[in-house]
N, C-alpha and C. Protein backbone atom coordinates (compact mmCIF):
# COMPACT_ATOMS: atom_id res chain seq x y z
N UNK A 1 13.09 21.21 -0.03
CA UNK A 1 13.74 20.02 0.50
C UNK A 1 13.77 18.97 -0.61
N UNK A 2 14.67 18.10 -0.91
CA UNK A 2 15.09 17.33 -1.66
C UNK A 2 15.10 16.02 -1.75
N UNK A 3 15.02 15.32 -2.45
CA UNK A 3 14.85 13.74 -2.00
C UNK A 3 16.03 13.27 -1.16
N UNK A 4 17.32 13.91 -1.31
CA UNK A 4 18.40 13.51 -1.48
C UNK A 4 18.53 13.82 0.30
N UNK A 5 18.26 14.96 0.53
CA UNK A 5 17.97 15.92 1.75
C UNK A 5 16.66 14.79 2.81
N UNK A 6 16.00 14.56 2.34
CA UNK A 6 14.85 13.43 2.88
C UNK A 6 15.76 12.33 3.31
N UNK A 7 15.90 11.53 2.43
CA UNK A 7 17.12 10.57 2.52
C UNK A 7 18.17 10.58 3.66
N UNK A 8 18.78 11.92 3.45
CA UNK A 8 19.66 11.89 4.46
C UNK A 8 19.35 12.16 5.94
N UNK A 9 18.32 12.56 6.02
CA UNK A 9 18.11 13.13 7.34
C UNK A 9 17.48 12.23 7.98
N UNK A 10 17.13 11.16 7.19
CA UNK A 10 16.30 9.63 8.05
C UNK A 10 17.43 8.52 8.50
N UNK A 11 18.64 8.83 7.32
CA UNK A 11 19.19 8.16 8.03
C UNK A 11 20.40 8.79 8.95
N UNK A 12 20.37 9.90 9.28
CA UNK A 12 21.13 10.13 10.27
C UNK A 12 20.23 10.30 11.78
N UNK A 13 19.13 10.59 11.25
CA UNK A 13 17.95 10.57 12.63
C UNK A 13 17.52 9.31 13.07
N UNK A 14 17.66 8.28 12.58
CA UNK A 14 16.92 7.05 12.62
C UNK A 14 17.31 6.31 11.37
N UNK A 15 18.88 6.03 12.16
CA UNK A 15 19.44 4.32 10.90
C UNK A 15 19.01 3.18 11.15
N UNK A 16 18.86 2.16 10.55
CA UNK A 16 18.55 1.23 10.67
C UNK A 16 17.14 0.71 10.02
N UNK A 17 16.39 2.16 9.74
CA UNK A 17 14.74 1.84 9.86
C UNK A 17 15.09 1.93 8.39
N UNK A 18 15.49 1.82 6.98
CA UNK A 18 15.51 2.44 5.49
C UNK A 18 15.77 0.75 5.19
N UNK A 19 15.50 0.12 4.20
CA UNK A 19 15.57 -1.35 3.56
C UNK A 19 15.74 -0.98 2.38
N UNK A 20 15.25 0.09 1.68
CA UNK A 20 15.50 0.50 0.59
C UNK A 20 14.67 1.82 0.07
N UNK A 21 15.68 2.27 -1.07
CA UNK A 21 15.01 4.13 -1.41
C UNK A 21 14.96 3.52 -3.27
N UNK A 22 14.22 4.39 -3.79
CA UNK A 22 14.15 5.05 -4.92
C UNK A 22 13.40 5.97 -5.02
N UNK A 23 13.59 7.13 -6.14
CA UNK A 23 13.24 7.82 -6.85
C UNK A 23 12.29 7.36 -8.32
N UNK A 24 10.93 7.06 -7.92
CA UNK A 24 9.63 7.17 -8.47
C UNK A 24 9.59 8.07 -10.17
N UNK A 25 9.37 7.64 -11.09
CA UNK A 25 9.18 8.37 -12.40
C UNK A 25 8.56 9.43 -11.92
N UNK A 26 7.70 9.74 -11.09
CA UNK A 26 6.86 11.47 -10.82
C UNK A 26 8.06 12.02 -10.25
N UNK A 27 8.82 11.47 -9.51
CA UNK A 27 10.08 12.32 -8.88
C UNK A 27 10.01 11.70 -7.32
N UNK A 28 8.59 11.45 -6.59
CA UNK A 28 8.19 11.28 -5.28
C UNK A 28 9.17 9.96 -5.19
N UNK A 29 9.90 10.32 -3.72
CA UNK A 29 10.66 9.56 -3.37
C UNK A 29 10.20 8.36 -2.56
N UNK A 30 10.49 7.09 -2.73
CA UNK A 30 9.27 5.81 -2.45
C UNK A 30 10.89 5.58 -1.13
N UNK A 31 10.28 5.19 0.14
CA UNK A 31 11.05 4.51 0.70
C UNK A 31 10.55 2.73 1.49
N UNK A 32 11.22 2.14 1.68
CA UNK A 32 11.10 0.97 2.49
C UNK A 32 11.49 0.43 3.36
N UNK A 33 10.54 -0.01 4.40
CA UNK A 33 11.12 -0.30 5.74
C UNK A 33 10.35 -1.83 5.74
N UNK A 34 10.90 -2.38 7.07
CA UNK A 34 10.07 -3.62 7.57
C UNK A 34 8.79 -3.34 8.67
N UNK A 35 8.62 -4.71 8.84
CA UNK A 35 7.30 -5.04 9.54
C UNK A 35 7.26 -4.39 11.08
N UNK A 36 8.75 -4.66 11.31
CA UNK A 36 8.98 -4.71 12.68
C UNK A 36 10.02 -3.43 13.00
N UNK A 37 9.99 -2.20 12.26
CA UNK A 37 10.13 -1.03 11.98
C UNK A 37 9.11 0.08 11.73
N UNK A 38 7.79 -0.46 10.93
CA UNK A 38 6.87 0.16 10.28
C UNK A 38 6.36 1.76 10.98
N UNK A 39 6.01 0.88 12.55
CA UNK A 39 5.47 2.39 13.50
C UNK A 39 6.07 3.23 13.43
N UNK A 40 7.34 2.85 14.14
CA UNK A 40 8.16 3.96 14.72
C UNK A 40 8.60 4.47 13.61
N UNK A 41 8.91 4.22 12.50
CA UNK A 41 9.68 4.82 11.14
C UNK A 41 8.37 6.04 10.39
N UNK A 42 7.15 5.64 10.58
CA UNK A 42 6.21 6.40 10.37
C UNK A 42 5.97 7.42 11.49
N UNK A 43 5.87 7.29 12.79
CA UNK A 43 5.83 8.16 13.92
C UNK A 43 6.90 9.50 13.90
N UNK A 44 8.06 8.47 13.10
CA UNK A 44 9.39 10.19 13.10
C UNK A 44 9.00 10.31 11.68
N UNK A 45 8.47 9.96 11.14
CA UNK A 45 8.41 11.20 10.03
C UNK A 45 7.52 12.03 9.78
N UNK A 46 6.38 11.93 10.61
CA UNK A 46 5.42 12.65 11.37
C UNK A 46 5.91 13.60 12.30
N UNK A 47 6.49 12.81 13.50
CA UNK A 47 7.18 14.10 14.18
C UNK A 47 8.59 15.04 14.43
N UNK A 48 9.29 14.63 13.63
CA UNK A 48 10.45 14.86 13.39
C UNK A 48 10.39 16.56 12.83
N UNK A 49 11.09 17.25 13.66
CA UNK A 49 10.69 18.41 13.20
C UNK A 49 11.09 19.24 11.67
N UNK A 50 12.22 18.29 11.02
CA UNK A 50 12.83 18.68 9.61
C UNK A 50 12.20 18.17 9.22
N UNK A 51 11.65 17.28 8.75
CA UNK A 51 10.66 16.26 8.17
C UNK A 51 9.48 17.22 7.87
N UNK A 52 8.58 16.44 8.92
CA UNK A 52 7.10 16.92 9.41
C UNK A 52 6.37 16.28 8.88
N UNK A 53 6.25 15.05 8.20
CA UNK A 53 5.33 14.45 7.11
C UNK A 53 3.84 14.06 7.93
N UNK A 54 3.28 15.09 8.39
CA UNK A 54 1.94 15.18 9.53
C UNK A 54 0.52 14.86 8.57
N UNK A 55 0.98 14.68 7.18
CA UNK A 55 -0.46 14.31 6.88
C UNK A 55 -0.67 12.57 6.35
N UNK A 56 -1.75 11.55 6.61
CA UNK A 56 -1.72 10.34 5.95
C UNK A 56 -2.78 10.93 4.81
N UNK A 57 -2.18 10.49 3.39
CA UNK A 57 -3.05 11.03 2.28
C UNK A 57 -3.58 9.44 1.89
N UNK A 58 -2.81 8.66 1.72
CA UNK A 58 -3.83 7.17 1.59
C UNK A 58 -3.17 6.13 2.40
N UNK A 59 -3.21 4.81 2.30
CA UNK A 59 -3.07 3.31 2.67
C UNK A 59 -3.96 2.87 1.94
N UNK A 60 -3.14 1.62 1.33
CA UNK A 60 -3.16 0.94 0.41
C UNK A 60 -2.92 -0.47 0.84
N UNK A 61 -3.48 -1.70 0.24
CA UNK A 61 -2.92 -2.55 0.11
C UNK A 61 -2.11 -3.07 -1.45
N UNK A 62 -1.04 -3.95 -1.17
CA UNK A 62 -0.69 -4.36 -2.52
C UNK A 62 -0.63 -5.84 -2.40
N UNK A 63 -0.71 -6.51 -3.84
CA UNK A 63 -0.35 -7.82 -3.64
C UNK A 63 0.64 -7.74 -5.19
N UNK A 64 1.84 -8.81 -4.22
CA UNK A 64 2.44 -9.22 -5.39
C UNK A 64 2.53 -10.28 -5.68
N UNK A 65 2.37 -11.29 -6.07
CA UNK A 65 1.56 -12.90 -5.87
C UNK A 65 2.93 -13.91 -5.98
N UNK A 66 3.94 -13.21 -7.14
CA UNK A 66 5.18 -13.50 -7.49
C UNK A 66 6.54 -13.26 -6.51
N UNK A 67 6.41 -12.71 -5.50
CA UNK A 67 7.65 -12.18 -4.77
C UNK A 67 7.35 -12.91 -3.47
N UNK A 68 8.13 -14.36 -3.61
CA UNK A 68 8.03 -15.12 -2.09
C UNK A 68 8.43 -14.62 -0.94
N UNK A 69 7.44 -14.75 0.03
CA UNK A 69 7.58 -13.79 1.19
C UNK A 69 7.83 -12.60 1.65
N UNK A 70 7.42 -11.66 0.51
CA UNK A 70 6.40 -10.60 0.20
C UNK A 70 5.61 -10.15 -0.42
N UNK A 71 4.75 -11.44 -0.44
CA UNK A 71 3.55 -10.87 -1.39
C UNK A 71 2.58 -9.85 -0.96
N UNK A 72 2.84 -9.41 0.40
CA UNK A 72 1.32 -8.82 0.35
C UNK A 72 2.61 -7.25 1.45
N UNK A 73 1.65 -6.43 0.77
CA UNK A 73 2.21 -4.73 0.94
C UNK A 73 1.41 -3.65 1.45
N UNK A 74 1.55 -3.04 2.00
CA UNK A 74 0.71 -1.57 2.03
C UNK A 74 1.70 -0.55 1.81
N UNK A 75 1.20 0.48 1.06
CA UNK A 75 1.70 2.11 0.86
C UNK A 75 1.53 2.27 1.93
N UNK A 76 2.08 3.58 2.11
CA UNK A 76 1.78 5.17 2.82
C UNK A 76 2.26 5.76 2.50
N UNK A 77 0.97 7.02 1.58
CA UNK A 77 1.17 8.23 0.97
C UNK A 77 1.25 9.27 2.25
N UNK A 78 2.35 10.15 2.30
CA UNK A 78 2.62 10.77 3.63
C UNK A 78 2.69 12.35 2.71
N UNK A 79 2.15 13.72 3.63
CA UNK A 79 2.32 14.70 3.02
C UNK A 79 2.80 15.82 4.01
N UNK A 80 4.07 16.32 3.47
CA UNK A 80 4.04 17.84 4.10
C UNK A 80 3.41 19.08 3.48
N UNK A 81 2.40 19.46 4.36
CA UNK A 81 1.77 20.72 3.56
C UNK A 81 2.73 21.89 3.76
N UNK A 82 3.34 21.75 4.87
CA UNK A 82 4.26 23.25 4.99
C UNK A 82 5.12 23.25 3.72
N UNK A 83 5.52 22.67 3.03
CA UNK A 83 6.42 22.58 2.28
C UNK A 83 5.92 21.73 0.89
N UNK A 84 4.72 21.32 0.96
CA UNK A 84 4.19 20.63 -0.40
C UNK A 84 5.09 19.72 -0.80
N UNK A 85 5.62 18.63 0.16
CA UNK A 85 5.77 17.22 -0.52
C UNK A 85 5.76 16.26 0.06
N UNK A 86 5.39 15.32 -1.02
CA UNK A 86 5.12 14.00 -0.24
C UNK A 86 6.11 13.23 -0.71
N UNK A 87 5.98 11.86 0.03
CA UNK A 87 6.65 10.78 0.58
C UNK A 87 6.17 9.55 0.28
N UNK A 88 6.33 8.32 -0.60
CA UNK A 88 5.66 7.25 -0.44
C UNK A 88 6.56 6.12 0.53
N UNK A 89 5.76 5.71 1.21
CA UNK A 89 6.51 4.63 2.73
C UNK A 89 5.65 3.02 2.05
N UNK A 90 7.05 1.78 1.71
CA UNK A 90 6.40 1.02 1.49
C UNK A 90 6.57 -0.35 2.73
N UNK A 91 6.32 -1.14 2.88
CA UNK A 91 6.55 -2.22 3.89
C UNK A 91 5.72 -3.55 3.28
N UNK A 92 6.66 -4.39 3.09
CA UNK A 92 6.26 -6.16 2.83
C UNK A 92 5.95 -6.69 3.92
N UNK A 93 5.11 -7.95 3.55
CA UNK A 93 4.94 -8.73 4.57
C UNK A 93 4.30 -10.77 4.08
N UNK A 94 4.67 -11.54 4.73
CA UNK A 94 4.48 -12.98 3.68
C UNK A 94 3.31 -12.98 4.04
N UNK A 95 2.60 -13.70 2.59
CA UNK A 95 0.83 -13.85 2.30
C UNK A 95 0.66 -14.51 3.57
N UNK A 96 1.42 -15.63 4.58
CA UNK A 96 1.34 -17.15 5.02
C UNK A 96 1.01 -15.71 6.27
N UNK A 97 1.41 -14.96 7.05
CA UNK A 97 1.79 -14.33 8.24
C UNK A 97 1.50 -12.28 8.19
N UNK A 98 -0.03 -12.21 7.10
CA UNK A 98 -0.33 -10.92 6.75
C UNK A 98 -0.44 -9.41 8.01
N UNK A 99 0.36 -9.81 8.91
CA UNK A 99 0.10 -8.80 9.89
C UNK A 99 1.02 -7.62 9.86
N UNK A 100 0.63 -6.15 10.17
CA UNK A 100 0.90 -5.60 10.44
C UNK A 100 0.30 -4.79 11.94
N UNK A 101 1.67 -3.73 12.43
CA UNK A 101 0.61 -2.76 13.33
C UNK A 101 -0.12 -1.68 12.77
N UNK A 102 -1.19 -1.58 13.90
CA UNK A 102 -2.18 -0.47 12.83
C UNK A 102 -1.66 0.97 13.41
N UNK A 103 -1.84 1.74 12.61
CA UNK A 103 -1.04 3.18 12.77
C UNK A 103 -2.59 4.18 13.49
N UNK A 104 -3.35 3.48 13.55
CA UNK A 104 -4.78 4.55 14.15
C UNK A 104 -4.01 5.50 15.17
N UNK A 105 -3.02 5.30 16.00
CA UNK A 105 -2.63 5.90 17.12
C UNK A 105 -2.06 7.08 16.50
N UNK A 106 -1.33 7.32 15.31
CA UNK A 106 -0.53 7.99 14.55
C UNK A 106 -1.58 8.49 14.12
N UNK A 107 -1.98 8.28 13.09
CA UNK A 107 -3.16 9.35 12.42
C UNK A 107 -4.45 8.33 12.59
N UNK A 108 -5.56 8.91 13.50
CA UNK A 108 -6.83 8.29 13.46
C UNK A 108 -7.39 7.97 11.96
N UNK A 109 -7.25 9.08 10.84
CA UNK A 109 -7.94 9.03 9.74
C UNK A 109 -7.05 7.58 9.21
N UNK A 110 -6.38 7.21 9.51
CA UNK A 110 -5.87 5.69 9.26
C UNK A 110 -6.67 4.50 9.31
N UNK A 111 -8.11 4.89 10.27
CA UNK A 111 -9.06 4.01 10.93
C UNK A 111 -9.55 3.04 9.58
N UNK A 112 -10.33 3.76 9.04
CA UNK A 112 -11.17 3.17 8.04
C UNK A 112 -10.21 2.82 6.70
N UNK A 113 -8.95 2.82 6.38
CA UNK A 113 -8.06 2.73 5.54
C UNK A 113 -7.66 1.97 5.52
N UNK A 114 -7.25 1.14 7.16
CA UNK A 114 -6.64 -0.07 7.67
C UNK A 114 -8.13 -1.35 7.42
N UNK A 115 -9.14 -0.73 7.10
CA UNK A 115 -10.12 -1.49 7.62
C UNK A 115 -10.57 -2.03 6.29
N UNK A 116 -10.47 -0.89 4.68
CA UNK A 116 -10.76 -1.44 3.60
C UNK A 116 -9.19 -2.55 3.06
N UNK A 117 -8.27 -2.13 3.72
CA UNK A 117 -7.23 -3.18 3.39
C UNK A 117 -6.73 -4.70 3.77
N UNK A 118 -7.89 -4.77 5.08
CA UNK A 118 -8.32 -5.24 5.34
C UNK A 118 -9.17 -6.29 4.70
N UNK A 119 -10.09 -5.68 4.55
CA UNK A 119 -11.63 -6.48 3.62
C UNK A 119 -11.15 -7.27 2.17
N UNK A 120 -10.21 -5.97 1.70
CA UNK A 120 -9.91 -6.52 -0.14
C UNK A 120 -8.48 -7.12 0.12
N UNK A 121 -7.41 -7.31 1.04
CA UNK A 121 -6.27 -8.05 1.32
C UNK A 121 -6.07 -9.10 2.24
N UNK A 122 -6.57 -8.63 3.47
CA UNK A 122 -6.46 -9.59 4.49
C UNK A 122 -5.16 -9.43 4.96
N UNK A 123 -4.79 -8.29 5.34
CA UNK A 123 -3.67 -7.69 5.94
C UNK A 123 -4.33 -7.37 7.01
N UNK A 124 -4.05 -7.62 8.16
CA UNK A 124 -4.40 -7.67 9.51
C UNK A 124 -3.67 -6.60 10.37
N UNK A 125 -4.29 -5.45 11.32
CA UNK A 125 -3.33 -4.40 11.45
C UNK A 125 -3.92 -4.95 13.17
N UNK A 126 -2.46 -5.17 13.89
CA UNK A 126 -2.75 -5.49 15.33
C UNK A 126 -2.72 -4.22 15.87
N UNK A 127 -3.74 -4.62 16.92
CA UNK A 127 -4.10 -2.97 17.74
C UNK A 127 -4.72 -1.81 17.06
N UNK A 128 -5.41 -2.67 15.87
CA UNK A 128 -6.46 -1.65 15.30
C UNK A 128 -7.71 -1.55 16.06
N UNK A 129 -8.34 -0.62 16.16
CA UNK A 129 -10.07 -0.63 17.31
C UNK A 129 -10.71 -0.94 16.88
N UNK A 130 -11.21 -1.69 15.68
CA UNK A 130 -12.33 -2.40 15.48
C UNK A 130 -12.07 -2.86 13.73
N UNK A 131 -11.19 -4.12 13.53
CA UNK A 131 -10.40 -4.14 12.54
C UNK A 131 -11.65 -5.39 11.70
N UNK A 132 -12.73 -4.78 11.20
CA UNK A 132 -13.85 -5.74 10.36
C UNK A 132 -14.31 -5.27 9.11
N UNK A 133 -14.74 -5.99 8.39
CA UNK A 133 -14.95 -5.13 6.86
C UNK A 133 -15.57 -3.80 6.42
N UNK A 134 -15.26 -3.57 6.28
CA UNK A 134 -16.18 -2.56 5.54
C UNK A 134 -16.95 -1.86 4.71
N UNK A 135 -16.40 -2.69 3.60
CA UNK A 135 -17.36 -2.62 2.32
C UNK A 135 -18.10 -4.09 1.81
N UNK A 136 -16.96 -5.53 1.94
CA UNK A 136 -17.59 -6.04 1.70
C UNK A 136 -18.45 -7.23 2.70
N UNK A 137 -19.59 -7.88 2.33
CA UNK A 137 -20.51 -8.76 3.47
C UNK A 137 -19.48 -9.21 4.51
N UNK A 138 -19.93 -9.38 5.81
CA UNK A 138 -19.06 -9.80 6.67
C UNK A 138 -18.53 -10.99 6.91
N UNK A 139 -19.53 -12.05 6.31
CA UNK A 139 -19.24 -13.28 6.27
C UNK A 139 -18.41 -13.47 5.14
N UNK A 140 -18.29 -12.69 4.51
CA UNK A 140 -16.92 -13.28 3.19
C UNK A 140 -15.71 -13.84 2.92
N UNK A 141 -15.38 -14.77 2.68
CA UNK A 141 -14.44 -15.84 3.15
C UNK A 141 -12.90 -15.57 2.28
N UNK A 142 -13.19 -14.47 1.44
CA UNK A 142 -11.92 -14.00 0.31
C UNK A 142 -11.36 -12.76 0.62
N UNK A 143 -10.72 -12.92 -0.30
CA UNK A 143 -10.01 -11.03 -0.10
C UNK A 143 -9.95 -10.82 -1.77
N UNK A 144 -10.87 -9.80 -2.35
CA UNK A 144 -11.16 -9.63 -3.64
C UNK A 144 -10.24 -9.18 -4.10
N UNK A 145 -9.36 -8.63 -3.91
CA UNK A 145 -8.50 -7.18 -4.47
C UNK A 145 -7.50 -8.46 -4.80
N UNK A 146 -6.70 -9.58 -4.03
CA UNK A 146 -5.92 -10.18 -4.09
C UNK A 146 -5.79 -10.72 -6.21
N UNK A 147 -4.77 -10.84 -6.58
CA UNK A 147 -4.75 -11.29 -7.86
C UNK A 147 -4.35 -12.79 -7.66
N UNK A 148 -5.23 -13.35 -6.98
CA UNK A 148 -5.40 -15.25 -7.24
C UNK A 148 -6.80 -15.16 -7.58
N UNK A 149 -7.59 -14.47 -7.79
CA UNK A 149 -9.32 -14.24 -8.43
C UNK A 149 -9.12 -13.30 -10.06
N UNK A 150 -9.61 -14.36 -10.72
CA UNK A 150 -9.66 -13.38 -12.07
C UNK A 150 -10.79 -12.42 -12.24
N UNK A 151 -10.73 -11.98 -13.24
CA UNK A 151 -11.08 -10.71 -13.38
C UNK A 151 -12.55 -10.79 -14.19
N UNK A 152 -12.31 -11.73 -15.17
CA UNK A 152 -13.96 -11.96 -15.30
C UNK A 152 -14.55 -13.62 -15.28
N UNK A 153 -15.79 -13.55 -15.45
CA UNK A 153 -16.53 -14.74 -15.37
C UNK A 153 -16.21 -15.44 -16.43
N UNK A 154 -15.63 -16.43 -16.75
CA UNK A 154 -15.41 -16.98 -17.51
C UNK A 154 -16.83 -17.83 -18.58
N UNK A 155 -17.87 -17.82 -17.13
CA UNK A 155 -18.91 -19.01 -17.80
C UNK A 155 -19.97 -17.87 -18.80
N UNK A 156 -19.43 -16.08 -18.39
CA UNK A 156 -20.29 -15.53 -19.18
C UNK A 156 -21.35 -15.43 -20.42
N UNK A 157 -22.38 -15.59 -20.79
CA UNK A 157 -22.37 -15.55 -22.52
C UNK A 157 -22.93 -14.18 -22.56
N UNK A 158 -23.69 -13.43 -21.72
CA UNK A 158 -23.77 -12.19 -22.23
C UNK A 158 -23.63 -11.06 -23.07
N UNK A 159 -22.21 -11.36 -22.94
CA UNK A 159 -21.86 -9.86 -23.74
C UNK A 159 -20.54 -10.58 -25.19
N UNK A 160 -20.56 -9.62 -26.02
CA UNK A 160 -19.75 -10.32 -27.87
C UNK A 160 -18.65 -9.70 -27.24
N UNK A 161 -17.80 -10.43 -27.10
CA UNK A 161 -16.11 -10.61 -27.16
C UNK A 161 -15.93 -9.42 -28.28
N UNK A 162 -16.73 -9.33 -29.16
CA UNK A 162 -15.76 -8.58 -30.22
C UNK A 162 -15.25 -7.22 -29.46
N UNK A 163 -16.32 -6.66 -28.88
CA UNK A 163 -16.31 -5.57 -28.69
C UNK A 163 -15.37 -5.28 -27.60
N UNK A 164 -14.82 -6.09 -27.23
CA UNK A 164 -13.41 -5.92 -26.15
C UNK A 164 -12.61 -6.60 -26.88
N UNK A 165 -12.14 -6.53 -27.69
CA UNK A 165 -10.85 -6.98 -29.04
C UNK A 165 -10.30 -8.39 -28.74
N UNK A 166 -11.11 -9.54 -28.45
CA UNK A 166 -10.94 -10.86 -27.89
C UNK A 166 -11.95 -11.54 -29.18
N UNK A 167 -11.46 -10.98 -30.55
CA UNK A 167 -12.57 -11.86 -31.43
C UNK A 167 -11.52 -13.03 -32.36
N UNK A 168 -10.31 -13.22 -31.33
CA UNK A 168 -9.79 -14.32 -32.13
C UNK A 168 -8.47 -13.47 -33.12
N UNK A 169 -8.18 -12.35 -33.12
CA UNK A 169 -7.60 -11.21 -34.02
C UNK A 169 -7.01 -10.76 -32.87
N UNK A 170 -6.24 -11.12 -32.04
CA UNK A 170 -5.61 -10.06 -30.44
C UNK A 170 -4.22 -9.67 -31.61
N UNK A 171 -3.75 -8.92 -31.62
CA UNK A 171 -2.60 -8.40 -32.02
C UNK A 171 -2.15 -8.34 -33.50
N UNK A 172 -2.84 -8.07 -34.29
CA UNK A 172 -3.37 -8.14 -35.46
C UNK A 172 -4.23 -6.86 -35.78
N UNK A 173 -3.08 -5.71 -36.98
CA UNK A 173 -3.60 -4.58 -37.38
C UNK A 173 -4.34 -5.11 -38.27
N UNK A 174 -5.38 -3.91 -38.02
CA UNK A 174 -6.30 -3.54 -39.58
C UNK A 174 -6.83 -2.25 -39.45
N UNK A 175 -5.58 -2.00 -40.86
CA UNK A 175 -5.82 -0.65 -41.46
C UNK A 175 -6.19 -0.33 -42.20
């Protein structure tokens, strides 16, 4: 089956639900739907019998900090084993209004997936069964993963800059 063949059969089974397709440098065909599409567009490609995309291989959150009123994203890596291929399913949503529905009903193993995207995004999945952190303290008032937190401590003195190529020489051979 073909990307092209994928493509077509979603939208003759279910138009309306596609916002946008490409073809991924690995070849895996990335598609996109909305907020208020997300379930049901995931439910037929699960049960749709040409399809079959019956396995969730991850969920993800994304942030894009730059793209007003969609900064904040989740994947879904979807897999057919009968046929060995997968599917990436993407869906936006604005930082201001981070909700989505949670897919637990669709694939349970979704449970704890929705729950770390959760913790490190603050993407909120309504009608999840018990939608609270999971890795990090419960009282934590951030969402780490988000890129408005840098990456290191600035007040560090620990460790010599040299040795991570920050000695004042960034882009500058020596041969």
């Amino acid at each position: 089956m073909t990307n092209e063949l994928i493509h077509a059969r979603i939208e003759q089974q279910a138009p309306g639900f596609l916002t946008g397709s490409e073809t991924a440098r690995d070849g895996m065909l990335t598609l996109e739907t909305t907020r208020e599409h997300i379930y049901d567009f995931l439910q037929f490609l699960r049960d749709d019998e040409g399809l079959h995309f019956h396995f969730l291989t991850t969920l993800c959150g994304i942030h894009y900090p730059d793209q007003n009123g969609r900064e904040l994203g989740v994947m879904y890596l979807l897999h057919n084993w009968r046929k060995n291929i997968r599917l990436r399913v993407k869906v936006f949503v604005p930082i201001e209004e981070p909700h989505l529905p949670s897919v637990t009903t669709i694939w349970p193993a979704a449970n704890w997936m929705e729950r770390e995207t959760f913790d490190f995004f603050g993407i909120c999945f309504d009608g999840h069964p018990k939608l609270t952190r999971i890795l990090n303290v419960e009282d934590m008032e951030v969402f780490p993963l988000r890129k408005e937190y840098k990456l290191e401590d600035g007040t560090r003195t620990d460790k010599d800059d040299r040795y991570f190529g920050r000695d004042g020489h960034e882009g500058q051979r020596f041969d």
